[in-house]
N, C-alpha and C. Protein backbone atom coordinates (compact mmCIF):
# COMPACT_ATOMS: atom_id res chain seq x y z
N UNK A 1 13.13 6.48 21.24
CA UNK A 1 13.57 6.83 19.91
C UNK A 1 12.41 6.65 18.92
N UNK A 2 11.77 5.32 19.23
CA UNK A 2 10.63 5.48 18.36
C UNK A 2 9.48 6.94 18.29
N UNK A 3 9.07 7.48 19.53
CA UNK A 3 8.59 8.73 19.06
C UNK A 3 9.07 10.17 18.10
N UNK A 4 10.15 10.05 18.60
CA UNK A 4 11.12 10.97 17.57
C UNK A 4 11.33 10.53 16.55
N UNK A 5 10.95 9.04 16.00
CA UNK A 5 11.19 9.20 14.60
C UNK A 5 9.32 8.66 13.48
N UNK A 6 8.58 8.69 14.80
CA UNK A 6 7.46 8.95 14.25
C UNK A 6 7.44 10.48 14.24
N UNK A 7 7.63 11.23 14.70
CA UNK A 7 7.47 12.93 14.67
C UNK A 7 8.03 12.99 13.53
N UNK A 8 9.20 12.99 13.03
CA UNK A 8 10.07 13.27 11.94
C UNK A 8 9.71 12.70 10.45
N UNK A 9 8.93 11.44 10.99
CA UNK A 9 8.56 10.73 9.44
C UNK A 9 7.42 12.20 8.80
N UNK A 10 6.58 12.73 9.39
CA UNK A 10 5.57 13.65 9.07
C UNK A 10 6.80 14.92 8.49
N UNK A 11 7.41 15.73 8.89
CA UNK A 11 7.90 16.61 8.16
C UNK A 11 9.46 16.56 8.36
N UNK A 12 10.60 17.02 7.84
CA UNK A 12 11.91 17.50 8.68
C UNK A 12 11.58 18.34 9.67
N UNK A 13 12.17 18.28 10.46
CA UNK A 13 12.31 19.13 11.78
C UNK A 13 13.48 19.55 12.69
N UNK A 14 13.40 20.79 12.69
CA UNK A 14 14.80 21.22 13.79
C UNK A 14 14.97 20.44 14.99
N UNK A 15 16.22 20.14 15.08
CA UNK A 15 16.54 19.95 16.39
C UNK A 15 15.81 20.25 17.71
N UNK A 16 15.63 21.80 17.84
CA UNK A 16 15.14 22.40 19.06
C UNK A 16 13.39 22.03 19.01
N UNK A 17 12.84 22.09 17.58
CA UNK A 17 11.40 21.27 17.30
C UNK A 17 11.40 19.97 18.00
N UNK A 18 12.57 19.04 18.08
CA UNK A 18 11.89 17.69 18.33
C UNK A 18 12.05 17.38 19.61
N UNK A 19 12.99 18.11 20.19
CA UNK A 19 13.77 18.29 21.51
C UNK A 19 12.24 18.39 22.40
N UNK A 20 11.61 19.84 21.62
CA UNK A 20 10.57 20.42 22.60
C UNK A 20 9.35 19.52 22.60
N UNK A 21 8.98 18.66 21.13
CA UNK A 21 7.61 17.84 21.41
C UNK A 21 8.32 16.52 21.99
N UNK A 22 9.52 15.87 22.19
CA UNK A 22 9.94 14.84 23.00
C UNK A 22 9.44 15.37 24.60
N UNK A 23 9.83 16.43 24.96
CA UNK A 23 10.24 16.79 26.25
C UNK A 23 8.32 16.83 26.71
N UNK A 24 7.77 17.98 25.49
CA UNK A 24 6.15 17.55 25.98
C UNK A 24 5.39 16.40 26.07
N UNK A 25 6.41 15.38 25.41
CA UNK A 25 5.84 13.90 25.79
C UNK A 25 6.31 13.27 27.12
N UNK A 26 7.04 14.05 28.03
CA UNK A 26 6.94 13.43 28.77
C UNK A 26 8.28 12.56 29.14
N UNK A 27 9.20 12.81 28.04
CA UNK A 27 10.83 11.87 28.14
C UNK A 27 11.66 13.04 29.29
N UNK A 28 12.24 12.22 29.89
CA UNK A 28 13.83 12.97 30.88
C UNK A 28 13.92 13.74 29.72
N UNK A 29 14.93 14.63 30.01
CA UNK A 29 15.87 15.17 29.77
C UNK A 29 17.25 14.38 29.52
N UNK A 30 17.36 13.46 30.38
CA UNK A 30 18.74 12.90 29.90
C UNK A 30 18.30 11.96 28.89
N UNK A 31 17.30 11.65 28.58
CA UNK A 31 16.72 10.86 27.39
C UNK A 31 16.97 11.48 26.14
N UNK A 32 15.82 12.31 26.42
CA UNK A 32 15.81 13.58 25.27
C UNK A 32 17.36 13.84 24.64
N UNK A 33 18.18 13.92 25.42
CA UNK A 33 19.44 14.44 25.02
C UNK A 33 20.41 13.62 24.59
N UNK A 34 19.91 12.42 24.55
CA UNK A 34 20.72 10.78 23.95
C UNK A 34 20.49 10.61 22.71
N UNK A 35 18.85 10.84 22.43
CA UNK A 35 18.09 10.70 21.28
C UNK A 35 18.46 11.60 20.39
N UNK A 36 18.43 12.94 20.75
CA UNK A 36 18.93 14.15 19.57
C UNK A 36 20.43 14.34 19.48
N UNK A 37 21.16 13.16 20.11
CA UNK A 37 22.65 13.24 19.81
C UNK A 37 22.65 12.21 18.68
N UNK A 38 21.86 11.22 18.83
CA UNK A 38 21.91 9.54 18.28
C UNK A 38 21.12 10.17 17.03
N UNK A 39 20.62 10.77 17.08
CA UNK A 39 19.87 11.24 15.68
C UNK A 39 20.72 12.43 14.57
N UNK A 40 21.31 12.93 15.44
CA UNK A 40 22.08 14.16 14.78
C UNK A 40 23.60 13.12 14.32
N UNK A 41 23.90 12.65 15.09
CA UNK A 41 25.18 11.45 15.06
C UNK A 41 25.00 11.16 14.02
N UNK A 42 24.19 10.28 13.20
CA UNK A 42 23.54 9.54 12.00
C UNK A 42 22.96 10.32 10.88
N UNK A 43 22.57 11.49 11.25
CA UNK A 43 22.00 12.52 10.19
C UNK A 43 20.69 12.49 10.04
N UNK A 44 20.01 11.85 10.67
CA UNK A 44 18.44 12.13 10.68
C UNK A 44 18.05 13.71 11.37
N UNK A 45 18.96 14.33 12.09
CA UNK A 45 18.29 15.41 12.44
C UNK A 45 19.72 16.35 12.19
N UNK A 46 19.39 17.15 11.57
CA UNK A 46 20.77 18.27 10.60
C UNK A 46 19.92 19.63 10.78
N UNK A 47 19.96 20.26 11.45
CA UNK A 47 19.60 21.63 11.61
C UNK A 47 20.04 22.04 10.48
N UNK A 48 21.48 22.38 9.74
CA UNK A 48 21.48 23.35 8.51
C UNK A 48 21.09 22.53 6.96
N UNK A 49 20.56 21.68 7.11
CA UNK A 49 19.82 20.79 6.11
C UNK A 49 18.26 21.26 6.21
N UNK A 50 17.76 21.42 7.70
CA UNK A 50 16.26 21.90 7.78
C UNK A 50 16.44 23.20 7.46
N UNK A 51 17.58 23.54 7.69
CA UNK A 51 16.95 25.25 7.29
C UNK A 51 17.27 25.70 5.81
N UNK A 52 17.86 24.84 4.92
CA UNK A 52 18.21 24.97 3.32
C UNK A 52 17.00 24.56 2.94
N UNK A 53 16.34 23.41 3.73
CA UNK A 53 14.93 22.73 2.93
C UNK A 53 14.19 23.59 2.87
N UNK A 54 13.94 24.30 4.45
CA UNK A 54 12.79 25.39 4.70
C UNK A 54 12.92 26.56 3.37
N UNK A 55 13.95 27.42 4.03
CA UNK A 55 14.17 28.20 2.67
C UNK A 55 14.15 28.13 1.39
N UNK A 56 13.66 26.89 0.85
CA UNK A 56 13.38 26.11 -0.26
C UNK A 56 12.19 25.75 -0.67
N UNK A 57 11.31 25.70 0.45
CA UNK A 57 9.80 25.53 0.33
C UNK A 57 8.67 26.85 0.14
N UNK A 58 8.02 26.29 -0.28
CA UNK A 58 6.62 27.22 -0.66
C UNK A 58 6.62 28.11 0.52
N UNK A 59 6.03 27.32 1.59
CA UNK A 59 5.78 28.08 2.92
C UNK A 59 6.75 29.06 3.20
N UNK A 60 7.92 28.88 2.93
CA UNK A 60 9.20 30.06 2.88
C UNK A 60 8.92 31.23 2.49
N UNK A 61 8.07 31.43 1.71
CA UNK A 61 7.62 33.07 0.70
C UNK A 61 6.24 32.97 1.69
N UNK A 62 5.33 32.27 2.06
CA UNK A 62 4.42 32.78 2.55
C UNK A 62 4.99 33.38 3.72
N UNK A 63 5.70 33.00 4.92
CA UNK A 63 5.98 33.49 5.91
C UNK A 63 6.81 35.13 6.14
N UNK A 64 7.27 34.90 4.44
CA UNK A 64 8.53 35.67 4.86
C UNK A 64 7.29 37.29 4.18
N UNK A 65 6.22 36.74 3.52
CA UNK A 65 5.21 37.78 3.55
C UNK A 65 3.92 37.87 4.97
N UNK A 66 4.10 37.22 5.42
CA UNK A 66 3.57 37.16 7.13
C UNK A 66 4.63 38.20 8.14
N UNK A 67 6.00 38.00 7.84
CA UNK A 67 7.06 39.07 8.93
C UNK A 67 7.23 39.99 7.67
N UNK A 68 7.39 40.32 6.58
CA UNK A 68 7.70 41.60 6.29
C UNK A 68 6.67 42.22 5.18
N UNK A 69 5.46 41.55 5.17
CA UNK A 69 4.54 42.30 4.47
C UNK A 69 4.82 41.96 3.32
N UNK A 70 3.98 42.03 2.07
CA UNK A 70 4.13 41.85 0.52
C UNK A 70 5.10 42.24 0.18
N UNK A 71 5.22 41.76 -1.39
CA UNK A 71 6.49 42.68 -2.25
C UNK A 71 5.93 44.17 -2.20
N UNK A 72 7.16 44.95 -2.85
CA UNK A 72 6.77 46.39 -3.18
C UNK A 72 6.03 46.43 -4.59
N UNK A 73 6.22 45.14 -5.63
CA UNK A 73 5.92 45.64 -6.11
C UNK A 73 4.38 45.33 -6.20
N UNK A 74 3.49 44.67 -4.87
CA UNK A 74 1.98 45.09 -4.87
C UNK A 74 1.31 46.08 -4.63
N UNK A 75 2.41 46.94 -4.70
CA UNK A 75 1.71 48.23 -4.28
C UNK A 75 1.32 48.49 -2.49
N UNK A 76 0.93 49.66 -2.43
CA UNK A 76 1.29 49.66 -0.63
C UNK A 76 -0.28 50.04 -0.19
N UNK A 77 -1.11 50.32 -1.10
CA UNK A 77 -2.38 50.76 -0.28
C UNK A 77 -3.57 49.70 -0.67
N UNK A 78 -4.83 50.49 -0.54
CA UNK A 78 -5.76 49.05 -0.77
C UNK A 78 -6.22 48.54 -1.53
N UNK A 79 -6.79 47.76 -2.19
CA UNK A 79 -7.02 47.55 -3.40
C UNK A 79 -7.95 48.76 -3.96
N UNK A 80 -7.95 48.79 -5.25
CA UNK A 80 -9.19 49.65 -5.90
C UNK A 80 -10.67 49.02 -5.41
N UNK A 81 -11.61 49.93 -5.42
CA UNK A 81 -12.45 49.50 -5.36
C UNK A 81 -13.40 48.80 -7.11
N UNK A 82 -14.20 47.97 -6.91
CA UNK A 82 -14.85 47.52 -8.06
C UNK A 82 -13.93 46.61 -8.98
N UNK A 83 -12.84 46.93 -8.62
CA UNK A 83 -12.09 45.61 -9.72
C UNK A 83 -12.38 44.30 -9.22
């Protein structure tokens, strides 16, 4: 449990996030799956809490211009030249 809640002190994190860097550390599976019950049980790990935060953060508009490209209203071609 202590690794999972050193992982978590650094950012919130999904469920399936802590599941997967527990499991690359090296814990069972039946471990792994005690820990993200005992954590979700208590509320340290809330999937629809990480995803209200996410959608709430800065990084939220960068990404969501990473999968669907800029606004429209930057215009669609390349910049001018010389400005």
């Amino acid at each position: 449990m202590e690794a999972a809640a050193v992982f978590l002190a650094v950012r919130p994190r999904s469920v399936s996030e802590t599941r997967r860097r527990l499991r690359h550390l090296g814990y069972p599976h039946v471990l792994v799956d005690q820990v993200i019950g005992r954590l979700t049980e208590i509320g340290i790990l809330d999937d629809d809490a990480f995803a209200r935060a996410w959608g709430e953060s800065p990084a939220a508009g960068t990404l969501q211009c990473v999968e669907k490209g800029p606004p429209a209203a930057w215009g669609s071609g390349p910049p001018d030249e010389g400005v």
